[in-house]
N, C-alpha and C. Protein backbone atom coordinates (compact mmCIF):
# COMPACT_ATOMS: atom_id res chain seq x y z
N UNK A 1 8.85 -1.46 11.77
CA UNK A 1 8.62 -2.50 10.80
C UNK A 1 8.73 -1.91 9.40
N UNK A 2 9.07 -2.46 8.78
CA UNK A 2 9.59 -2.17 7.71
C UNK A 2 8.24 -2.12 6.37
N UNK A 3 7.82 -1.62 5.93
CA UNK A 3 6.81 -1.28 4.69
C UNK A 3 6.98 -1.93 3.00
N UNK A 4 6.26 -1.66 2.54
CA UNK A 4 6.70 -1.85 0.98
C UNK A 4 5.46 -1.30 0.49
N UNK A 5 5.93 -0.40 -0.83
CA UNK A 5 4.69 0.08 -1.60
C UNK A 5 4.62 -0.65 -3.06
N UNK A 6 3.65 -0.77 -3.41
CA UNK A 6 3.28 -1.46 -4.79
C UNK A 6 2.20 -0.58 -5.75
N UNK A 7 2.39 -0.72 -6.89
CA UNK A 7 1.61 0.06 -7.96
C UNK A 7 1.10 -1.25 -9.19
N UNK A 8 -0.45 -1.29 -9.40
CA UNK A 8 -0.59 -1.56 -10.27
C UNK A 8 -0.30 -1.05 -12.09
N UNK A 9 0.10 -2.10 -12.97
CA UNK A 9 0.94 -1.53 -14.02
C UNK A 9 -0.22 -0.90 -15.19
N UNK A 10 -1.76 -1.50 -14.92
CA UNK A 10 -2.17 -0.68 -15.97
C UNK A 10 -3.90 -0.29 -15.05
N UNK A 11 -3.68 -0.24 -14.00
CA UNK A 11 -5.00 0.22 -13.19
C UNK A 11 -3.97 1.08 -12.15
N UNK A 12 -4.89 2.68 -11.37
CA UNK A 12 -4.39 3.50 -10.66
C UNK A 12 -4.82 3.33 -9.60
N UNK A 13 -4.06 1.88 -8.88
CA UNK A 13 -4.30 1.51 -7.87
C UNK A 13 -2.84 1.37 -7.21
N UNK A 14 -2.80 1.87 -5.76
CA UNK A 14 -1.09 1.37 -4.81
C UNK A 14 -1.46 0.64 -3.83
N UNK A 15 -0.87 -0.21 -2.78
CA UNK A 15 -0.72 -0.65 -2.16
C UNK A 15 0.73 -0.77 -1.30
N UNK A 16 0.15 -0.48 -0.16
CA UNK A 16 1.31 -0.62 1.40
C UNK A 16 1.23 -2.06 1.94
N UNK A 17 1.99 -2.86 2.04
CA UNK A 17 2.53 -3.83 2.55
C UNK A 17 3.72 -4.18 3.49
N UNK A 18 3.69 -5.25 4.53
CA UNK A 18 4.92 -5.63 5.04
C UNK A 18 5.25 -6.73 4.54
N UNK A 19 5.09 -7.11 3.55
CA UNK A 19 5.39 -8.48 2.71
C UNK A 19 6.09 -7.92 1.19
N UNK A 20 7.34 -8.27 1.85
CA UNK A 20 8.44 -7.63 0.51
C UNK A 20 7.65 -8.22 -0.69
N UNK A 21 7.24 -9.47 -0.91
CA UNK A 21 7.17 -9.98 -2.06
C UNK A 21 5.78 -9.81 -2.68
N UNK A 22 4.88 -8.74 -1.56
CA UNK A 22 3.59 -8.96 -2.59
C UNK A 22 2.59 -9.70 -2.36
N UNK A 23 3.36 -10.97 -2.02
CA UNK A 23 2.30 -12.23 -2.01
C UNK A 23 0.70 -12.09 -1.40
N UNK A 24 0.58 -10.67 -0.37
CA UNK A 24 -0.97 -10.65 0.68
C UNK A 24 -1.51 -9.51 -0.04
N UNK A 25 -1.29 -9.02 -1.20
CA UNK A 25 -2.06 -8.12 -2.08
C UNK A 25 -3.11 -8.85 -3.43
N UNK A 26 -4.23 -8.00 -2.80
CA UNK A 26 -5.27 -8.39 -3.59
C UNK A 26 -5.11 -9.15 -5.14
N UNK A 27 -5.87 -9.50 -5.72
CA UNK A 27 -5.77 -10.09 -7.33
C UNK A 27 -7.41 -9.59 -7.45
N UNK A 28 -6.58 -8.20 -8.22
CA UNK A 28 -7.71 -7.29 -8.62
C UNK A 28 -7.64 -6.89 -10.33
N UNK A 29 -6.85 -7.79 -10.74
CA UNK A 29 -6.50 -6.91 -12.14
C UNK A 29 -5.13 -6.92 -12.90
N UNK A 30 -4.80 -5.83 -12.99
CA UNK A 30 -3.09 -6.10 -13.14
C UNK A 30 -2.19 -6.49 -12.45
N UNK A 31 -1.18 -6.68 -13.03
CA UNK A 31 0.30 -6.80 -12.06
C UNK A 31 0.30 -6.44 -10.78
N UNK A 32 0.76 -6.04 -10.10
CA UNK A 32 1.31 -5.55 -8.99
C UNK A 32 3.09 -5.65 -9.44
N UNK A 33 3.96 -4.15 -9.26
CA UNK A 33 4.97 -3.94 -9.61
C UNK A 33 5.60 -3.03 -8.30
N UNK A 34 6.42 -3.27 -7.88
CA UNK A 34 7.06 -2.99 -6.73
C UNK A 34 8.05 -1.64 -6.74
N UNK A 35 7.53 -0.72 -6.13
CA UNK A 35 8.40 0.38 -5.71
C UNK A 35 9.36 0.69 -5.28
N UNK A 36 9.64 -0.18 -3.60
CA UNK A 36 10.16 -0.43 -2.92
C UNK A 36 9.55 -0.01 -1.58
N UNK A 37 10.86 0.31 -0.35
CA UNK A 37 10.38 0.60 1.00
C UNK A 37 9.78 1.63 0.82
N UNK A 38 9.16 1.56 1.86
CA UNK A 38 8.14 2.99 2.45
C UNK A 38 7.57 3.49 3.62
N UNK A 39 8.13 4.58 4.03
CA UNK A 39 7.68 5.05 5.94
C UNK A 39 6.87 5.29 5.86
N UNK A 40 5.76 4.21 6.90
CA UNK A 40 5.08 4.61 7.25
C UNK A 40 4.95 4.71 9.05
N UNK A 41 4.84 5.93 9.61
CA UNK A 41 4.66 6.30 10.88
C UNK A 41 3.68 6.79 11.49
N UNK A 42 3.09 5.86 12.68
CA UNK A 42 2.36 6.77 13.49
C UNK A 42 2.22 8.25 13.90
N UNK A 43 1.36 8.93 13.33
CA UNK A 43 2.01 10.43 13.39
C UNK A 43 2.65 11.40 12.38
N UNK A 44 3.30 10.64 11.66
CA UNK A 44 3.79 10.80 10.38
C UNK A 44 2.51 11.60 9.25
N UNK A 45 3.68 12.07 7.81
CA UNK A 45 2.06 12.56 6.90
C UNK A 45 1.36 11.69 6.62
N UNK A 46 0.28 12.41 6.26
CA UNK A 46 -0.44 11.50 5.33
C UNK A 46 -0.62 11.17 4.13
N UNK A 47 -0.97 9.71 3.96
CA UNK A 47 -0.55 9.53 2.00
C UNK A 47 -2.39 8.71 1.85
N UNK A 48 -2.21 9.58 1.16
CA UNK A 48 -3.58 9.07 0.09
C UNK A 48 -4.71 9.70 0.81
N UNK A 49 -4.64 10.44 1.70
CA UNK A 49 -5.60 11.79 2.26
C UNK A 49 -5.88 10.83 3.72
N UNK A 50 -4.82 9.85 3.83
CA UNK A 50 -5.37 9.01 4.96
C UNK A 50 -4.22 9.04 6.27
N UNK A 51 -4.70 8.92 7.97
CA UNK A 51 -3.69 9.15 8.74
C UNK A 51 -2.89 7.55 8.62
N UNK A 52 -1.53 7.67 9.26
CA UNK A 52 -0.23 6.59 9.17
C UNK A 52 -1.44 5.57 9.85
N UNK A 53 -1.88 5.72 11.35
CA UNK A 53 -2.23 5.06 11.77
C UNK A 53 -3.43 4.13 10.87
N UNK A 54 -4.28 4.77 10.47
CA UNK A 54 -5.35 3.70 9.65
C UNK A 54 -4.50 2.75 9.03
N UNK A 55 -3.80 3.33 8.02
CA UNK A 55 -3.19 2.58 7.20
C UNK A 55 -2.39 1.09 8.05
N UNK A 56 -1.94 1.68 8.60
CA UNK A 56 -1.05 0.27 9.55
C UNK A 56 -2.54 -0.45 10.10
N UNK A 57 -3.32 0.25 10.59
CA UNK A 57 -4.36 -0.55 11.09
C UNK A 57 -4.87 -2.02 10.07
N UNK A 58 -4.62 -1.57 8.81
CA UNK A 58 -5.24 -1.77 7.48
C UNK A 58 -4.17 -2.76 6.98
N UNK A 59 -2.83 -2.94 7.62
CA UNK A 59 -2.18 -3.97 7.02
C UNK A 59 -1.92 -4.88 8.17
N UNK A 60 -2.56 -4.58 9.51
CA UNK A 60 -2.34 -5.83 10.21
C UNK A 60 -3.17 -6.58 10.50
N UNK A 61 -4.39 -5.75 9.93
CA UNK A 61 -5.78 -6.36 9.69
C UNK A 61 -5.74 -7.26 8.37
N UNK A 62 -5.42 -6.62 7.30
CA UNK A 62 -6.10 -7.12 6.15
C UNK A 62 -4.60 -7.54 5.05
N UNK A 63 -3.88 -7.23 5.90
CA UNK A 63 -2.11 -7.89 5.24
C UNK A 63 -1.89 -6.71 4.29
N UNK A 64 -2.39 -5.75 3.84
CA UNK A 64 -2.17 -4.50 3.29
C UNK A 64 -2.78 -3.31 3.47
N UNK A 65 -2.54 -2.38 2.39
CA UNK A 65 -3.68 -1.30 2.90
C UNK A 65 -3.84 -1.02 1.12
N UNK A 66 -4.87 -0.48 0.50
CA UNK A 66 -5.23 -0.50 -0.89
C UNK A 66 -5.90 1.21 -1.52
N UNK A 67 -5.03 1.68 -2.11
CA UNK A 67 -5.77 2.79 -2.27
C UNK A 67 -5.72 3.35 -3.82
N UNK A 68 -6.52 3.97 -4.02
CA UNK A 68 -7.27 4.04 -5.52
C UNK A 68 -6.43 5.41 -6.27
N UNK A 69 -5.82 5.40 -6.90
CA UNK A 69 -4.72 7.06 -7.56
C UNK A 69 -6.06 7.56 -8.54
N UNK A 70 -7.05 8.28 -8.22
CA UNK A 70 -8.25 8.71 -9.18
C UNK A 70 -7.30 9.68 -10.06
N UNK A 71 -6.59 10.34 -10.02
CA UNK A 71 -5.94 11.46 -10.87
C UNK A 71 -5.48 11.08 -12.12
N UNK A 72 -5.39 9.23 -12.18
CA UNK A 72 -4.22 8.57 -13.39
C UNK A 72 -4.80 8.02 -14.41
């Protein structure tokens, strides 16, 4: 299945989605501005200190997965 990552434009927040357009990501603030595709695999690394699997867990649960960039 195919992914999509998103970045808020003035908060250091991303988001993983299977909804090209966005539409099942939170309204937390800013924009939401689109990256594009993104692998995510069972097994695969990990992004945001988290395993593939949560994350997918996290978008078929909750239509995304939401994670915080503290570094930005």
């Amino acid at each position: 299945m195919p992914y999509y990552r998103f970045h808020q434009s003035q908060e250091p927040a991303v988001a993983i989605t299977d909804d090209r357009s966005g539409a099942k990501l939170p309204d937390i603030g800013s924009v939401w501005k689109a990256d594009g595709l993104t692998k995510v695999v069972v097994g695969g690394r990990q992004r945001f200190g988290v395993e593939p699997a949560e994350i997918i867990a996290s978008i078929e649960r909750d239509g995304f997965y939401l994670a915080s960039l503290q570094g930005k």
